[in-house]
C-alpha atoms as a PDB file:
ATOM      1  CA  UNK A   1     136.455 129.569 176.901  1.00  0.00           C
ATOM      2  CA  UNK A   2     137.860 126.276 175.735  1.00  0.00           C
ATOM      3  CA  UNK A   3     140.721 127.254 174.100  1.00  0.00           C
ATOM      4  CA  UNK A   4     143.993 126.486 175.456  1.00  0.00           C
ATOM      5  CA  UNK A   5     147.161 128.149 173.777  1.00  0.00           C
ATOM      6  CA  UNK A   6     149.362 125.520 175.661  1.00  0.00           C
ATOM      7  CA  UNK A   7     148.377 122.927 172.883  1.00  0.00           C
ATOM      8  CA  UNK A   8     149.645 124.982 170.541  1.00  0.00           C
ATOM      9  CA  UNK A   9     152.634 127.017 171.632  1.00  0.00           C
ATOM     10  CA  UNK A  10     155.473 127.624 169.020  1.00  0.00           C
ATOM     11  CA  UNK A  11     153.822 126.593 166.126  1.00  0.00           C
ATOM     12  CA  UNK A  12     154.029 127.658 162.658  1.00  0.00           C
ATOM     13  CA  UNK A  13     150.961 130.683 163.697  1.00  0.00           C
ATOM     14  CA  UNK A  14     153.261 131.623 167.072  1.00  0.00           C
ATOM     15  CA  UNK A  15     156.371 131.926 164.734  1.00  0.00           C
ATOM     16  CA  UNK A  16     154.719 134.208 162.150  1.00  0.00           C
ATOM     17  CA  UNK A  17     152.567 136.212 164.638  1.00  0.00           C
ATOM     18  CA  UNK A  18     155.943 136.553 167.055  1.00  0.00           C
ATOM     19  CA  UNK A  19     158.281 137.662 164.389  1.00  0.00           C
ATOM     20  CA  UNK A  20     155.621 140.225 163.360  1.00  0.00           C
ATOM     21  CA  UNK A  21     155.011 141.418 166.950  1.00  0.00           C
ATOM     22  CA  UNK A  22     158.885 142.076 166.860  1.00  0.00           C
ATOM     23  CA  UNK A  23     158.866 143.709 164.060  1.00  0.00           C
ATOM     24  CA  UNK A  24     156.303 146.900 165.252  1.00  0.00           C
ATOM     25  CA  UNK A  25     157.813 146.630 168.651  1.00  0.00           C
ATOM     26  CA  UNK A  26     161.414 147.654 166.970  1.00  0.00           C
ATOM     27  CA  UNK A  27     159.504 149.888 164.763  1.00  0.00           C
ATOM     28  CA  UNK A  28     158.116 151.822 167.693  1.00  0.00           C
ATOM     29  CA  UNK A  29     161.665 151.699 169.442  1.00  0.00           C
ATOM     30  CA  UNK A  30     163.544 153.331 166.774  1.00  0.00           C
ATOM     31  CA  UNK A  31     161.716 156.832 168.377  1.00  0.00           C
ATOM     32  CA  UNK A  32     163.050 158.003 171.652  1.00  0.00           C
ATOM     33  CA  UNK A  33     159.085 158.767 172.890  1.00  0.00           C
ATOM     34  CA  UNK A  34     157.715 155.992 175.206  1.00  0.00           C
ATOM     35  CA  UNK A  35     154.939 153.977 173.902  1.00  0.00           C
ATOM     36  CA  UNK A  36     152.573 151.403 175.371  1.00  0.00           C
ATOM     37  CA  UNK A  37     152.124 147.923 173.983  1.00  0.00           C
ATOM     38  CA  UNK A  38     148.358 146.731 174.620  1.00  0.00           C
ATOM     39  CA  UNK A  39     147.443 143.360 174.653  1.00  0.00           C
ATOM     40  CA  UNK A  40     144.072 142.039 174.392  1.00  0.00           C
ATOM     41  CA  UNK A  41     144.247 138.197 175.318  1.00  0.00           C
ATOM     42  CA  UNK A  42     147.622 137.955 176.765  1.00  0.00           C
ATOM     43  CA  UNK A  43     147.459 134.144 177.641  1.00  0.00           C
ATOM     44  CA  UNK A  44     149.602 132.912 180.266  1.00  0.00           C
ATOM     45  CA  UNK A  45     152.828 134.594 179.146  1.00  0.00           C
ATOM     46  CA  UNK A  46     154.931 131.247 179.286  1.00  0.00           C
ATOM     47  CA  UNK A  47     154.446 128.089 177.957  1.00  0.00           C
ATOM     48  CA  UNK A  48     156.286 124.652 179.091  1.00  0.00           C
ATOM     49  CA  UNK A  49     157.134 122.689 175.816  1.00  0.00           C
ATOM     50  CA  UNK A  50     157.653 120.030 177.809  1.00  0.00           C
ATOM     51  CA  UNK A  51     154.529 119.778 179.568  1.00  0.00           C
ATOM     52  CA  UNK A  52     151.641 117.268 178.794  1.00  0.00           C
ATOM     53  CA  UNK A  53     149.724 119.836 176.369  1.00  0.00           C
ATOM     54  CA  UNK A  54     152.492 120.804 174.234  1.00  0.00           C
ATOM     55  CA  UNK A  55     154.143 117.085 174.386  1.00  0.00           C
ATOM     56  CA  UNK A  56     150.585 115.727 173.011  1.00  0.00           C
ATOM     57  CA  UNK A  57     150.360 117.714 170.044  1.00  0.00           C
ATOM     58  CA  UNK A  58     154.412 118.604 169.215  1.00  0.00           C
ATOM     59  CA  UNK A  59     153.119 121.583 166.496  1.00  0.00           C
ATOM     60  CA  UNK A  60     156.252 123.596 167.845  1.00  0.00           C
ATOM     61  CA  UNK A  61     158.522 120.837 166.039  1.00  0.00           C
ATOM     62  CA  UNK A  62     157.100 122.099 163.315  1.00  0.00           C
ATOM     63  CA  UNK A  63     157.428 125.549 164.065  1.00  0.00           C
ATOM     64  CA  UNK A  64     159.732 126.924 166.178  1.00  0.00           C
ATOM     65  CA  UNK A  65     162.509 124.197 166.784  1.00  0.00           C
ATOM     66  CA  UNK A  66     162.394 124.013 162.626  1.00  0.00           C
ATOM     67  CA  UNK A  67     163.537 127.521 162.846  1.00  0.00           C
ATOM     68  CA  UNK A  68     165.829 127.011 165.683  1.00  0.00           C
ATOM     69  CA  UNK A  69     167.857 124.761 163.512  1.00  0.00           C
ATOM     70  CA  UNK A  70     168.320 126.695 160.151  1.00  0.00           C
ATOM     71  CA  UNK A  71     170.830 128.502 159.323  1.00  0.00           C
ATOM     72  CA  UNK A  72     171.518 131.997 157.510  1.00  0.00           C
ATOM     73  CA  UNK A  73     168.410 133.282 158.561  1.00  0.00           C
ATOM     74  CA  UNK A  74     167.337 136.687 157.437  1.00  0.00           C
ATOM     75  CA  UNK A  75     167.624 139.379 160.255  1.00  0.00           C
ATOM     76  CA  UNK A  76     163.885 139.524 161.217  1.00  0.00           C
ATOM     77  CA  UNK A  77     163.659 135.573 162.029  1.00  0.00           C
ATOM     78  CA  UNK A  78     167.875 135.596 163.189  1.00  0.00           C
ATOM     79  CA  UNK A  79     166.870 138.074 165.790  1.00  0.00           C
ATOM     80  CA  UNK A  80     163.484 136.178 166.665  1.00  0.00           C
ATOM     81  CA  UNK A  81     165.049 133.212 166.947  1.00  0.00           C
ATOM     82  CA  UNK A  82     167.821 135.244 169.269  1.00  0.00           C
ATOM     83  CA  UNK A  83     164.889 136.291 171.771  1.00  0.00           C
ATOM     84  CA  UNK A  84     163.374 132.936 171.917  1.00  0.00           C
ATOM     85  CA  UNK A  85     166.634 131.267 172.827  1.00  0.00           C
ATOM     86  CA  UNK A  86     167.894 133.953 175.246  1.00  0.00           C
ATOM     87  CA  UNK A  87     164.326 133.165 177.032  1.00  0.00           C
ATOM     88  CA  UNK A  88     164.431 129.424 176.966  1.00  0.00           C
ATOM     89  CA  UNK A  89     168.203 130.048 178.178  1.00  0.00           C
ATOM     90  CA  UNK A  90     169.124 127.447 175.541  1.00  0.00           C
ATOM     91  CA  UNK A  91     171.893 126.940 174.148  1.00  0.00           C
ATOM     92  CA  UNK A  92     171.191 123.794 172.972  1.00  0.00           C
ATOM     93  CA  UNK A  93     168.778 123.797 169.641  1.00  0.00           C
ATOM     94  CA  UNK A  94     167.413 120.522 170.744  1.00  0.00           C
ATOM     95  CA  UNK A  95     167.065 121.973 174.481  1.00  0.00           C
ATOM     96  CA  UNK A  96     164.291 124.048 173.873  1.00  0.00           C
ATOM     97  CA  UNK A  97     161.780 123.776 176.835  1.00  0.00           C
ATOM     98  CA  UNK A  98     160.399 126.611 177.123  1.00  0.00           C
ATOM     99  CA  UNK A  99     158.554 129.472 175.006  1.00  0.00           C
ATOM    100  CA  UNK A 100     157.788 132.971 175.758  1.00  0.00           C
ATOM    101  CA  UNK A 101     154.329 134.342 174.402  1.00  0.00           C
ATOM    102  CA  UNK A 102     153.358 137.922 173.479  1.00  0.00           C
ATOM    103  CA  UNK A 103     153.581 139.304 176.830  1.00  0.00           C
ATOM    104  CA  UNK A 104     156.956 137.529 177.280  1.00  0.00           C
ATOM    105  CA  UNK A 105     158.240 138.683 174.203  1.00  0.00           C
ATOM    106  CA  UNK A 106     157.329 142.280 174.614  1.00  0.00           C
ATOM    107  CA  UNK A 107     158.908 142.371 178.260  1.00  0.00           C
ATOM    108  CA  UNK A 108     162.061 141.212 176.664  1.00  0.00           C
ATOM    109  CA  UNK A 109     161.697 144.457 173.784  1.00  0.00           C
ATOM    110  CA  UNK A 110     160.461 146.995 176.012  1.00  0.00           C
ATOM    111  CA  UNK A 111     162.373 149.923 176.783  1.00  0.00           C
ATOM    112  CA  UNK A 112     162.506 151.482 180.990  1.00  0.00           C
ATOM    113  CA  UNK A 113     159.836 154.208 179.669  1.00  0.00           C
ATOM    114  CA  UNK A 114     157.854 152.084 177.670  1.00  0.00           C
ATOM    115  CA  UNK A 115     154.617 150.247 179.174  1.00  0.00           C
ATOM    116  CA  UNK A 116     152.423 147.177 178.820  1.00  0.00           C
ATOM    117  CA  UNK A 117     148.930 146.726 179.609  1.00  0.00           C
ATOM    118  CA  UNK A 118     148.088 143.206 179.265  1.00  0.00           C
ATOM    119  CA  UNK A 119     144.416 141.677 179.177  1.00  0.00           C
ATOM    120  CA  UNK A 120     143.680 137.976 180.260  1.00  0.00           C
ATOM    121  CA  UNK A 121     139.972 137.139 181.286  1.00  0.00           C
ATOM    122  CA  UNK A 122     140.657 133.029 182.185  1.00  0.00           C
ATOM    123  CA  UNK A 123     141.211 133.030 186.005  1.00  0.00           C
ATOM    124  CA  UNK A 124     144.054 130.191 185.712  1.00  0.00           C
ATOM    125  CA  UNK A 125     145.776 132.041 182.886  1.00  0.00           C
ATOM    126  CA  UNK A 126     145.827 135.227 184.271  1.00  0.00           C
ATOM    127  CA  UNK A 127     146.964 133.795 187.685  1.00  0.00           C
ATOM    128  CA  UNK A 128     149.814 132.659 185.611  1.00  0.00           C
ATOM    129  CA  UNK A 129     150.530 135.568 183.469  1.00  0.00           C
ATOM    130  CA  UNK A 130     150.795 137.605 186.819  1.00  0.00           C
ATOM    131  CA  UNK A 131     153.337 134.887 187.905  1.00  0.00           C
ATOM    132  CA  UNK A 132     155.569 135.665 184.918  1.00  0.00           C
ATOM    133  CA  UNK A 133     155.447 139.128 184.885  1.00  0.00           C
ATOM    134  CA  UNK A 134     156.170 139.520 188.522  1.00  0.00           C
ATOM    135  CA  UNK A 135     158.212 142.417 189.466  1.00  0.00           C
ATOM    136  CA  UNK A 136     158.242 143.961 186.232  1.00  0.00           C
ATOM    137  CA  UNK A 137     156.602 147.744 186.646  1.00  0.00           C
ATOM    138  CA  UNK A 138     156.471 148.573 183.340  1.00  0.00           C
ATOM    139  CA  UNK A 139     153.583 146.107 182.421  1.00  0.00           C
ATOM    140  CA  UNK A 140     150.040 146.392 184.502  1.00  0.00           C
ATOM    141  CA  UNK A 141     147.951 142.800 184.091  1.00  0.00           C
ATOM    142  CA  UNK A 142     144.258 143.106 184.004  1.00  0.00           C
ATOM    143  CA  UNK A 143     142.193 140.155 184.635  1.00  0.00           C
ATOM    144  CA  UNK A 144     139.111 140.926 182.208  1.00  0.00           C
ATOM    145  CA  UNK A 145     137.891 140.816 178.901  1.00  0.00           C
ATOM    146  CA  UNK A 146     140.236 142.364 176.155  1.00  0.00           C
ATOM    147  CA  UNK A 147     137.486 143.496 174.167  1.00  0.00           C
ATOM    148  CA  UNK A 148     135.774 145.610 177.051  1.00  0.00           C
ATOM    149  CA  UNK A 149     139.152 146.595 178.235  1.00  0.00           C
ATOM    150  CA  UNK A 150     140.527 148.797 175.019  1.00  0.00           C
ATOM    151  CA  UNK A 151     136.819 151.220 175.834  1.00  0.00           C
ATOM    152  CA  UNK A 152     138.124 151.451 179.421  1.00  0.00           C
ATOM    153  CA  UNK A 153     142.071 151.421 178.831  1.00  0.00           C
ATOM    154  CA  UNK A 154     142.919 153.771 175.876  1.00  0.00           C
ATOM    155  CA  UNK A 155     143.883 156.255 174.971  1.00  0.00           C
ATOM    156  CA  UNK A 156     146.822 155.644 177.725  1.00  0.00           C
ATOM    157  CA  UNK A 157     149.180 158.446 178.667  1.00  0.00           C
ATOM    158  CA  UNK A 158     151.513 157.336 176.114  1.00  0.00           C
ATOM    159  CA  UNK A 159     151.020 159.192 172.734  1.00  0.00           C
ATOM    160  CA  UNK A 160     152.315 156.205 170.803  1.00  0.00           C
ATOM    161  CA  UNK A 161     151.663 152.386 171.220  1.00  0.00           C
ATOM    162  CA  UNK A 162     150.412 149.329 169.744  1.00  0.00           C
ATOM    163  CA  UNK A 163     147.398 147.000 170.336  1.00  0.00           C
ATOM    164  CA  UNK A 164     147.594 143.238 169.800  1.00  0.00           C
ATOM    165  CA  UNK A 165     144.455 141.344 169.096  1.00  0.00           C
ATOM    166  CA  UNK A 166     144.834 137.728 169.308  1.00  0.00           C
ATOM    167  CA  UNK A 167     141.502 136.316 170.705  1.00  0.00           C
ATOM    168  CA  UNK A 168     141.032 132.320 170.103  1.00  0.00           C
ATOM    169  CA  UNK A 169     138.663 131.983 167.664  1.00  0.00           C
ATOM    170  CA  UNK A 170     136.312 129.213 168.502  1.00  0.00           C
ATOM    171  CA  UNK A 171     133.489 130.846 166.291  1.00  0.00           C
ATOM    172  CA  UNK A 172     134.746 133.061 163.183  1.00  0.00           C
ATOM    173  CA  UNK A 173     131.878 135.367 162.020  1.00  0.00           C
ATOM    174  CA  UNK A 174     130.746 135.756 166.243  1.00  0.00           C
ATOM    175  CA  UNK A 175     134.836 136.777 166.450  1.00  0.00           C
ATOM    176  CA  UNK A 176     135.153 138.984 163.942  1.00  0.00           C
ATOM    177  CA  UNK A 177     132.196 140.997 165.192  1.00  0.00           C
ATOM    178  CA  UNK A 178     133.679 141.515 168.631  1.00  0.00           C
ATOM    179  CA  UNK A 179     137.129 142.767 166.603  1.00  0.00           C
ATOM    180  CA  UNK A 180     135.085 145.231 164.622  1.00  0.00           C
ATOM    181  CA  UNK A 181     132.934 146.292 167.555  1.00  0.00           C
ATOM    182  CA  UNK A 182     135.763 146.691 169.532  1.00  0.00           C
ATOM    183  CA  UNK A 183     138.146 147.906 166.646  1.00  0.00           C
ATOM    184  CA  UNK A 184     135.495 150.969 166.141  1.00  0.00           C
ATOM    185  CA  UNK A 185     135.575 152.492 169.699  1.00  0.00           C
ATOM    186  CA  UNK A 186     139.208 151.925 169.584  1.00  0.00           C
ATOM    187  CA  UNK A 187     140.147 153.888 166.387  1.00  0.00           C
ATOM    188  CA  UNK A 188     138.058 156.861 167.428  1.00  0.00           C
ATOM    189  CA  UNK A 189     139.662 157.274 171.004  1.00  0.00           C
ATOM    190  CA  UNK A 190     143.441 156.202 170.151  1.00  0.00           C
ATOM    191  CA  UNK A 191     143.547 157.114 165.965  1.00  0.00           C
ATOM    192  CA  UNK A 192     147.228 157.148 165.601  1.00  0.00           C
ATOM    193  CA  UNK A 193     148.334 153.983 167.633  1.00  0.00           C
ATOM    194  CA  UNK A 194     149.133 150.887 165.574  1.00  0.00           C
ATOM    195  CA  UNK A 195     146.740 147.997 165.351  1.00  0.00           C
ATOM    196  CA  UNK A 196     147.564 144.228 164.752  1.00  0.00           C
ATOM    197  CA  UNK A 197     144.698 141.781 163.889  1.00  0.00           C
ATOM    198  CA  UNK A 198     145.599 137.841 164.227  1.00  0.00           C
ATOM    199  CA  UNK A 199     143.341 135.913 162.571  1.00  0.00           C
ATOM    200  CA  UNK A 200     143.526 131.729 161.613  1.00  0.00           C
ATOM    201  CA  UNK A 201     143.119 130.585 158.409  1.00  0.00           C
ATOM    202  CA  UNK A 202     140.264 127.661 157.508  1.00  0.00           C
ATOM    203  CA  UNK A 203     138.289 128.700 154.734  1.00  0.00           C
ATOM    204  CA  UNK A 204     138.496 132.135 153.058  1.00  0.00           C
ATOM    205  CA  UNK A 205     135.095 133.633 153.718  1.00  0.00           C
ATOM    206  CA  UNK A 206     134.461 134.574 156.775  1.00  0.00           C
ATOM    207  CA  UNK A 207     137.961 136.638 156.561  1.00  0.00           C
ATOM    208  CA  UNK A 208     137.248 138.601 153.399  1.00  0.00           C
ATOM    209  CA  UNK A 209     134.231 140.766 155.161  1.00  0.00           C
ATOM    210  CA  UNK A 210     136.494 141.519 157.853  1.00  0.00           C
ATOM    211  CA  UNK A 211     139.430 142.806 155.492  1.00  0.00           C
ATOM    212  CA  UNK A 212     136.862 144.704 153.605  1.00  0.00           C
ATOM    213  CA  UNK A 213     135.571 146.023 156.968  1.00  0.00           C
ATOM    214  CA  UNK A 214     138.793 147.415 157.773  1.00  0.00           C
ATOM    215  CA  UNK A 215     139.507 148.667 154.241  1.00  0.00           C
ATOM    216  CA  UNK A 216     136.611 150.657 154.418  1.00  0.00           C
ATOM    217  CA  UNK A 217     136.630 152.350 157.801  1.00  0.00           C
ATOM    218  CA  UNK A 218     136.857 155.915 158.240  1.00  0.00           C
ATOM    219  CA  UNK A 219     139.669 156.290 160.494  1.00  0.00           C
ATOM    220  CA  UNK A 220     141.304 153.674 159.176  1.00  0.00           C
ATOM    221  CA  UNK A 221     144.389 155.028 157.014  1.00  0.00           C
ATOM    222  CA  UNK A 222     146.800 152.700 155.637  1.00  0.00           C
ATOM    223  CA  UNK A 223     146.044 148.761 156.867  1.00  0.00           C
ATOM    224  CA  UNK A 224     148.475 146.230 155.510  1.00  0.00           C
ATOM    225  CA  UNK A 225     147.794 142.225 155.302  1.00  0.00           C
ATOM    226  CA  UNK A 226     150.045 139.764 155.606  1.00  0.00           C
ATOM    227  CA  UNK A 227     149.119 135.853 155.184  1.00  0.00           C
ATOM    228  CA  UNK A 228     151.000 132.516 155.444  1.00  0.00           C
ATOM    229  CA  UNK A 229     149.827 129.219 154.555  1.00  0.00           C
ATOM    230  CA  UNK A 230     150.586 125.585 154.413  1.00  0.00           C
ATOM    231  CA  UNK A 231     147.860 124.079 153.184  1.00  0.00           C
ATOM    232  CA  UNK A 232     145.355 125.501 150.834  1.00  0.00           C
ATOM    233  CA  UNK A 233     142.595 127.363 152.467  1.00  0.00           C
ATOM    234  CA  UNK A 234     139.231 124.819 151.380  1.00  0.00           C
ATOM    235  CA  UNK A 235     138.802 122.796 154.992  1.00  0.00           C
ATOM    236  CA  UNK A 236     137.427 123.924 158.203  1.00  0.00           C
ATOM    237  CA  UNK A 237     138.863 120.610 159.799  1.00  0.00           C
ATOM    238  CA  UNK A 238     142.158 121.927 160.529  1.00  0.00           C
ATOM    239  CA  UNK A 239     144.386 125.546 160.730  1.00  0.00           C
ATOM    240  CA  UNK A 240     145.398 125.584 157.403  1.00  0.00           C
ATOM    241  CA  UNK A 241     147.207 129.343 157.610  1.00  0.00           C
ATOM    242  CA  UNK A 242     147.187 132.221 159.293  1.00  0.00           C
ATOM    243  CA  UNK A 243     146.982 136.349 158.300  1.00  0.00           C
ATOM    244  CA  UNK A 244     147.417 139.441 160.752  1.00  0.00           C
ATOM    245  CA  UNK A 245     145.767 142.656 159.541  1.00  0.00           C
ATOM    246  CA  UNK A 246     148.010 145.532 160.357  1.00  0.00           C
ATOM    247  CA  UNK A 247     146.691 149.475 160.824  1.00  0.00           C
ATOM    248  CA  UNK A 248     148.636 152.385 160.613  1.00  0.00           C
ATOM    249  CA  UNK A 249     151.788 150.012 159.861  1.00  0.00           C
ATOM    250  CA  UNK A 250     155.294 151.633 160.386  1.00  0.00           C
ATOM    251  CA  UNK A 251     157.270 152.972 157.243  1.00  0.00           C
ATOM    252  CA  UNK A 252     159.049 150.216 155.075  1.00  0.00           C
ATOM    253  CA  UNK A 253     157.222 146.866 157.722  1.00  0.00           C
ATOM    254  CA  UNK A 254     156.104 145.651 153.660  1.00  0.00           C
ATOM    255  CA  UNK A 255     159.617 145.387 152.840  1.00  0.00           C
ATOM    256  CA  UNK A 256     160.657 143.921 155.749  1.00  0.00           C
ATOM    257  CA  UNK A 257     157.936 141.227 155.433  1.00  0.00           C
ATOM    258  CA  UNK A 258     158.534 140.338 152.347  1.00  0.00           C
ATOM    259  CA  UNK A 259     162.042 139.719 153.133  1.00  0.00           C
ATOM    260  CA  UNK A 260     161.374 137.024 155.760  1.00  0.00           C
ATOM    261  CA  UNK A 261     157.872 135.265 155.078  1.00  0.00           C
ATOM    262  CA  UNK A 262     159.550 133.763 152.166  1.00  0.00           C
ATOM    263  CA  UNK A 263     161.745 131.886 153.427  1.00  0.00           C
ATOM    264  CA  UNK A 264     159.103 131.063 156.735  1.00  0.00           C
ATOM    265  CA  UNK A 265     157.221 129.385 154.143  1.00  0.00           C
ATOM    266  CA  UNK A 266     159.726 127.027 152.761  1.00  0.00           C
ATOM    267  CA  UNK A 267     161.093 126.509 156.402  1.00  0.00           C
ATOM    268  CA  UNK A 268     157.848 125.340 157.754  1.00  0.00           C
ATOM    269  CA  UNK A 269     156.430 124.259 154.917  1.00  0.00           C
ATOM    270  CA  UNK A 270     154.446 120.772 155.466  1.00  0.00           C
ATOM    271  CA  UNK A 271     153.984 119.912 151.578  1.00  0.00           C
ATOM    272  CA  UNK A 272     153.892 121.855 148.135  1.00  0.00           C
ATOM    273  CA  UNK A 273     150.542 123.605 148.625  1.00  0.00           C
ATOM    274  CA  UNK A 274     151.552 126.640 150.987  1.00  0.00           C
ATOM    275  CA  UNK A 275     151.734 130.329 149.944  1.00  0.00           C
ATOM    276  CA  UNK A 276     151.974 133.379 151.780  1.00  0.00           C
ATOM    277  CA  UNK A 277     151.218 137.172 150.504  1.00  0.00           C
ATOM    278  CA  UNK A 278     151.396 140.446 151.929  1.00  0.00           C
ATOM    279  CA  UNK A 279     149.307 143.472 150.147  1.00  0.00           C
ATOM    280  CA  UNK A 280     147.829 146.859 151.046  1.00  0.00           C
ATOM    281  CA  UNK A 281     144.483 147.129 151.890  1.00  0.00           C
ATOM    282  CA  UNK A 282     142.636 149.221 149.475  1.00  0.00           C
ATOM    283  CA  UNK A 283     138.750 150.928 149.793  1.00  0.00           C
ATOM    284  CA  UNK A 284     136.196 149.641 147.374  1.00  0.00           C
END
């Protein structure tokens, strides 16, 4: 694996994945059961926006300090904008210097009954996920492949929980195989748990057999979509957008989408060609 999230932490895709995340982790809160947050490729947990990486690409200027500046924010990006400062321990906008990632983000959610299993298979990243989750109980790290892991992992005790996929995708179709591969055996051994696909955005078609994929599943019930774009999506040369496939979403998450990835859009928007859309997944 190639792929290094470091290049790319808190940019426009870690703000719109992040304030999703939030969202279902709130969602799952707002039932006094314990649940367990699973996720697949957990990366390193924290990222140093001042280190070389993140310095030699600055996408989270474009990202996350854009948000960090606005003002009169709706509640889903006011309170993701709340965790991400409370982490960084800035109170400084301009501060920012560091940025929590999934793992991060859930420890900060989490509730004492709740638990985390999270999945790294990169020796250095792992090493350093374990570092920034030490002495936290609640969250097991497993140095091995996410895909393999959900087979050996789930169902967990917990009754409720939600699984984050969020491989790097350094070959589309070859990806989206390993999802639906690993998607299958998931559904069928933990139906009722919530799943959340993150996917990039290049060209349209190797993400339309996916969505159909999921559409069409048996134990699939209701699967939501939500996209956001900055740049139309006609050129494999750069990330022109990103979509997360949601199953078994909680009650109401469409309304509370479409009350922040508006204004997301216009806040990171990099030119007059971006969109965004959020629609329910329907068999054909």
């Amino acid at each position: 694996m190639n792929y290094r999230h470091a290049f790319h932490a808190g940019n426009f895709a870690d703000v719109f994945k992040h304030v999703l995340l939030i969202g279902l982790l709130e969602a799952l809160k707002a039932k006094p059961a314990a649940f367990c947050y699973v996720d697949t490729h957990a990366g390193r947990g924290c990222y140093d926006l001042r280190g070389e990486e993140a310095e030699r690409t600055r996408e989270y200027v474009d990202g996350v300090q854009r948000l960090m500046q606005a003002a009169h924010l709706p509640a889903p990006l006011d309170r993701y904008v709340e965790l991400v400062r409370d982490f960084a321990e800035a109170a400084d906008t301009v501060a920012l210097s560091r940025y929590p990632g999934s793992p991060l983000i859930a420890r900060l959610l989490l509730r004492e009954q709740d638990r985390g299993m999270l999945c790294e298979l990169h020796e250095e990243e792992a090493a350093a996920l374990r570092t920034a989750m030490r002495g936290d109980a609640r969250f097991a790290i497993h140095r091995r492949d996410g895909y393999a892991a959900l087979k050996a992992l789930l169902p967990p005790a917990q009754k409720r929980g939600l699984v984050l996929i969020d491989p790097p995708f350094e070959a589309q179709g070859a990806v989206f195989a390993h999802i639906r591969t690993a998607l299958d055996d998931a559904l069928s051994r933990w139906p009722n748990a919530i799943y959340a696909v993150w996917y990039p955005i290049k060209r349209r078609e190797p993400i339309a057999p996916f969505l159909r994929w999921v559409a069409n599943h048996t134990n699939v019930g209701d699967a939501l979509v939500a996209e956001l774009l900055l740049h139309p999506d006609n050129s494999v040369l750069r990330l022109n957008g990103c979509g997360m496939a949601i199953i078994n979403p909680p009650w109401r998450l469409d309304q509370q989408i479409k009350d922040w990835l508006p204004t997301t859009q216009r806040l990171l928007a990099q030119g007059g060609n971006g969109s965004s859309r959020i629609e329910w997944l329907k068999q054909t």
